[in-house]
C-alpha atoms as a PDB file:
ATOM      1  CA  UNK A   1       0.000   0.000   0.000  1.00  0.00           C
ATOM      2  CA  UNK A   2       1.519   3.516  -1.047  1.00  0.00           C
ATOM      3  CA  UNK A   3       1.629   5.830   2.033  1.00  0.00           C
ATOM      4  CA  UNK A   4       1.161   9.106   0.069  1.00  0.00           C
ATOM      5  CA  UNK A   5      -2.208   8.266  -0.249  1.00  0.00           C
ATOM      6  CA  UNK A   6      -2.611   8.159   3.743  1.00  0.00           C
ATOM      7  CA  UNK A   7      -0.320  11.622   4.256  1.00  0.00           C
ATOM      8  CA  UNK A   8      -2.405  14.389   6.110  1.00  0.00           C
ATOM      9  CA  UNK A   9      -2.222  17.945   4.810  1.00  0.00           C
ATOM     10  CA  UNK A  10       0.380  18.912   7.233  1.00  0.00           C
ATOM     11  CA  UNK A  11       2.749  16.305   5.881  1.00  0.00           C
ATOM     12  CA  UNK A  12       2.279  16.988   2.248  1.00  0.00           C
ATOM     13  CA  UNK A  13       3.127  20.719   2.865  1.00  0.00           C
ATOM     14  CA  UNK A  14       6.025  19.835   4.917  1.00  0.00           C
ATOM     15  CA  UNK A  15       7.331  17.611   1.822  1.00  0.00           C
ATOM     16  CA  UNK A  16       6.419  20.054  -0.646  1.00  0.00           C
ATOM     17  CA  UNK A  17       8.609  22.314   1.458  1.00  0.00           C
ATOM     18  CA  UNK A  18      11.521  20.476   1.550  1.00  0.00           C
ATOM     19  CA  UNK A  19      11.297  20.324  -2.382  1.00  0.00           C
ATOM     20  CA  UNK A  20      10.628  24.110  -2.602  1.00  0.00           C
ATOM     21  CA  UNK A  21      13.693  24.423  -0.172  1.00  0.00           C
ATOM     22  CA  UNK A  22      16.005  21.969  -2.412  1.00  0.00           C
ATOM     23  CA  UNK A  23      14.920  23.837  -5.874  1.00  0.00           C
ATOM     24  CA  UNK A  24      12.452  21.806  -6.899  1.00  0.00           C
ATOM     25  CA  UNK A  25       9.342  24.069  -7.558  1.00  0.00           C
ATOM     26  CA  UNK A  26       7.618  21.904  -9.994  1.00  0.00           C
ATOM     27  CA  UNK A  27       7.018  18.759  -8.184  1.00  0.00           C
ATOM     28  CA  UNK A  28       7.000  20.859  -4.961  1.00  0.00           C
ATOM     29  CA  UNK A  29       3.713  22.397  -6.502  1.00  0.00           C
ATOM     30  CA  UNK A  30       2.254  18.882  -7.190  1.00  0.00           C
ATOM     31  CA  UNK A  31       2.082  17.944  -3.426  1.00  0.00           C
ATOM     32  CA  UNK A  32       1.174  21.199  -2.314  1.00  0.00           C
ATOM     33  CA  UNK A  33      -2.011  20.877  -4.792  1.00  0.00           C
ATOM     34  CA  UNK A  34      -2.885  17.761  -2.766  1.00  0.00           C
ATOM     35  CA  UNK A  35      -2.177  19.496   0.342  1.00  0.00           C
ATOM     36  CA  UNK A  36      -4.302  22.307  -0.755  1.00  0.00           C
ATOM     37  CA  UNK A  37      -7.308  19.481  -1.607  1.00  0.00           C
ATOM     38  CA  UNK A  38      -7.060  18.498   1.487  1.00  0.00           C
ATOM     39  CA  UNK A  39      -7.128  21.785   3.651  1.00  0.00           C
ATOM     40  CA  UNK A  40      -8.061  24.158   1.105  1.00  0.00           C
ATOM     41  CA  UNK A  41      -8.315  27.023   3.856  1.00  0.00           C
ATOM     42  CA  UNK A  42      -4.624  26.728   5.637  1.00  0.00           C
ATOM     43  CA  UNK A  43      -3.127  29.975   4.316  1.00  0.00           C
ATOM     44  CA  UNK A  44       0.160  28.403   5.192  1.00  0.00           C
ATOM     45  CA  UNK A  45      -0.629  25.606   2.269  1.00  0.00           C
ATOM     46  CA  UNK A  46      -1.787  28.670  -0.230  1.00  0.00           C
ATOM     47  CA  UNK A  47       1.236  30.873   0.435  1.00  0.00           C
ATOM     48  CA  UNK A  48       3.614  27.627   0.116  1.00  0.00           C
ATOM     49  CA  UNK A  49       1.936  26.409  -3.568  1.00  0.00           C
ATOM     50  CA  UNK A  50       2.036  30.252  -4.126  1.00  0.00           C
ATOM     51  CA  UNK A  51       6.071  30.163  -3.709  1.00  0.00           C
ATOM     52  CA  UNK A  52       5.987  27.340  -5.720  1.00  0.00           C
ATOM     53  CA  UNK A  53       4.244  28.593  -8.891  1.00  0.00           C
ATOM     54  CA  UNK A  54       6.156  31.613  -8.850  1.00  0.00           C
ATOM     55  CA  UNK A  55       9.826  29.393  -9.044  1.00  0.00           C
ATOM     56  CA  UNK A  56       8.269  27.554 -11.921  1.00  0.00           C
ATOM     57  CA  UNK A  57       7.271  30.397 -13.398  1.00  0.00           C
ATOM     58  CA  UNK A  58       3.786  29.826 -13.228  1.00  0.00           C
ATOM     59  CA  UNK A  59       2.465  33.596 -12.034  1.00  0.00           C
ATOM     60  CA  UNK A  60      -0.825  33.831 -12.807  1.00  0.00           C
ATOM     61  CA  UNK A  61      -1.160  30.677 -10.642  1.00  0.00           C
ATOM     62  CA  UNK A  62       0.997  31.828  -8.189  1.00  0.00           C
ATOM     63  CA  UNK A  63      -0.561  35.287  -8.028  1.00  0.00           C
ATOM     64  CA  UNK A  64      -4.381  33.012  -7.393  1.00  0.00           C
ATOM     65  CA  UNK A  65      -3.086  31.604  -4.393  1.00  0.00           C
ATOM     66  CA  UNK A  66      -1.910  34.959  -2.793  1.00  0.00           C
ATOM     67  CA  UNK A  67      -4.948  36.785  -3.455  1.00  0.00           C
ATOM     68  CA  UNK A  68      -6.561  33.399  -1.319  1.00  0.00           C
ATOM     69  CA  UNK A  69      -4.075  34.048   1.421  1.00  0.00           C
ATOM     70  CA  UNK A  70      -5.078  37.925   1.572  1.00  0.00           C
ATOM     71  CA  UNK A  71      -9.438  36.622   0.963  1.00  0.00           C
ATOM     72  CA  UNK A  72      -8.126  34.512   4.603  1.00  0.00           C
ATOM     73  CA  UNK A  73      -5.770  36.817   6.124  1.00  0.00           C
ATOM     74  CA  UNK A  74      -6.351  40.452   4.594  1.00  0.00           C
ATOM     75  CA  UNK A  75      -3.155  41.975   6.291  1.00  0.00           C
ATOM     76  CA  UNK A  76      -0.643  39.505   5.520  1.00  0.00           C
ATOM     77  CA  UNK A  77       2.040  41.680   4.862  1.00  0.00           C
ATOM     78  CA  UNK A  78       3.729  38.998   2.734  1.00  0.00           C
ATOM     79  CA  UNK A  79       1.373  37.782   0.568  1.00  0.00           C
ATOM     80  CA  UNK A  80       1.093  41.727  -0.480  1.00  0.00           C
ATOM     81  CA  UNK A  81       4.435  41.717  -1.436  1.00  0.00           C
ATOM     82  CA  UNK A  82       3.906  38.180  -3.357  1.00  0.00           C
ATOM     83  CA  UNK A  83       1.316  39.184  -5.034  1.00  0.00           C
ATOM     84  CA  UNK A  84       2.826  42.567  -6.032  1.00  0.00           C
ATOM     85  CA  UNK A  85       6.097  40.376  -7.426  1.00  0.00           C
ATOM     86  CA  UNK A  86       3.515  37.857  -9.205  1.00  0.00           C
ATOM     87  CA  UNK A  87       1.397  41.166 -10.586  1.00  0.00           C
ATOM     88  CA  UNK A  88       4.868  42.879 -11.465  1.00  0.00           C
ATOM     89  CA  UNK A  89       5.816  39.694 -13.782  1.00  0.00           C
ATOM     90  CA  UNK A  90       2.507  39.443 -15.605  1.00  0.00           C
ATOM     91  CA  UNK A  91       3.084  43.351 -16.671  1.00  0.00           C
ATOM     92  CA  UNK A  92       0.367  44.682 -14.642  1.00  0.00           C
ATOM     93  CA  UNK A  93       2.308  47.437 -12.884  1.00  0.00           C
ATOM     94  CA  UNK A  94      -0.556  49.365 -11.592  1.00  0.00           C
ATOM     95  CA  UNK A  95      -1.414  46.181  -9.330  1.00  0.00           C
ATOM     96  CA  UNK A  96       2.265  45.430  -8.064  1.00  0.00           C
ATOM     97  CA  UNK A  97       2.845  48.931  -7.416  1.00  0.00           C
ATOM     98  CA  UNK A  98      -0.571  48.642  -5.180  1.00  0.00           C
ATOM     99  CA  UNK A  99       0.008  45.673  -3.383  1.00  0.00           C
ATOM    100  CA  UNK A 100       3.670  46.946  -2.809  1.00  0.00           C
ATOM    101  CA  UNK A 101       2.624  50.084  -1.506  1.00  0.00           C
ATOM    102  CA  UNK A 102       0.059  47.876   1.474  1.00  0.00           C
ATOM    103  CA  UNK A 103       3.022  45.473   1.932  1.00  0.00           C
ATOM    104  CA  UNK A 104       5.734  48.153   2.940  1.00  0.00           C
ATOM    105  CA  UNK A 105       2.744  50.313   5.138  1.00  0.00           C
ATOM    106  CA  UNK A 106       2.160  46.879   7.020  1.00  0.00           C
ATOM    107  CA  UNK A 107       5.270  46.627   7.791  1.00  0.00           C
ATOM    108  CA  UNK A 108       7.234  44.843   4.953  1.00  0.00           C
ATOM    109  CA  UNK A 109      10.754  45.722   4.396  1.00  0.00           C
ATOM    110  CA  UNK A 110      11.495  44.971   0.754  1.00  0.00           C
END
């Protein structure tokens, strides 16, 4: 019996962190898309398969996944600047200007 099948949301995002962390942003987002299935509210899940689109180069993905981390937490700081990054490499500089501007007044240091 395989025991990925059996792993709980927390250990699929710890996984697809350790493949994030050891440059792997491609398979890294197809556990954290399981992980998300699973627990499709943890922000910590969104922001991690966020990180992970944006290695792969994968934005527009990346940039859904922030804008659900800011629909859970509104003042996450970092998911402003994420998205802003995400917004700034799809050419829509009016958006990562925005989001830029909320990450650095909550705090952000870019």
């Amino acid at each position: 019996m395989d025991n990925s099948l059996n792993e709980s949301a927390y250990e699929l995002l710890r996984r697809g962190e350790d493949l994030l962390q050891t440059r792997n942003p491609a398979q890294a987002a197809v556990v954290l898309e399981r992980a998300r299935r699973a627990a499709p509210d943890r922000s910590s899940i969104r922001e991690t398969l966020g990180r992970a689109y944006f290695a792969s180069g994968r934005y527009d993905r990346a940039a859904a996944e922030f804008e659900a981390v800011l629909e859970l937490y509104p003042t996450s700081d970092y998911a402003h600047y994420c998205l802003s990054r995400c917004a700034e490499k799809l050419g829509d500089q009016r958006t990562a200007r925005r989001h830029l501007r909320l990450a650095e007044a909550m705090g952000y240091k870019v």
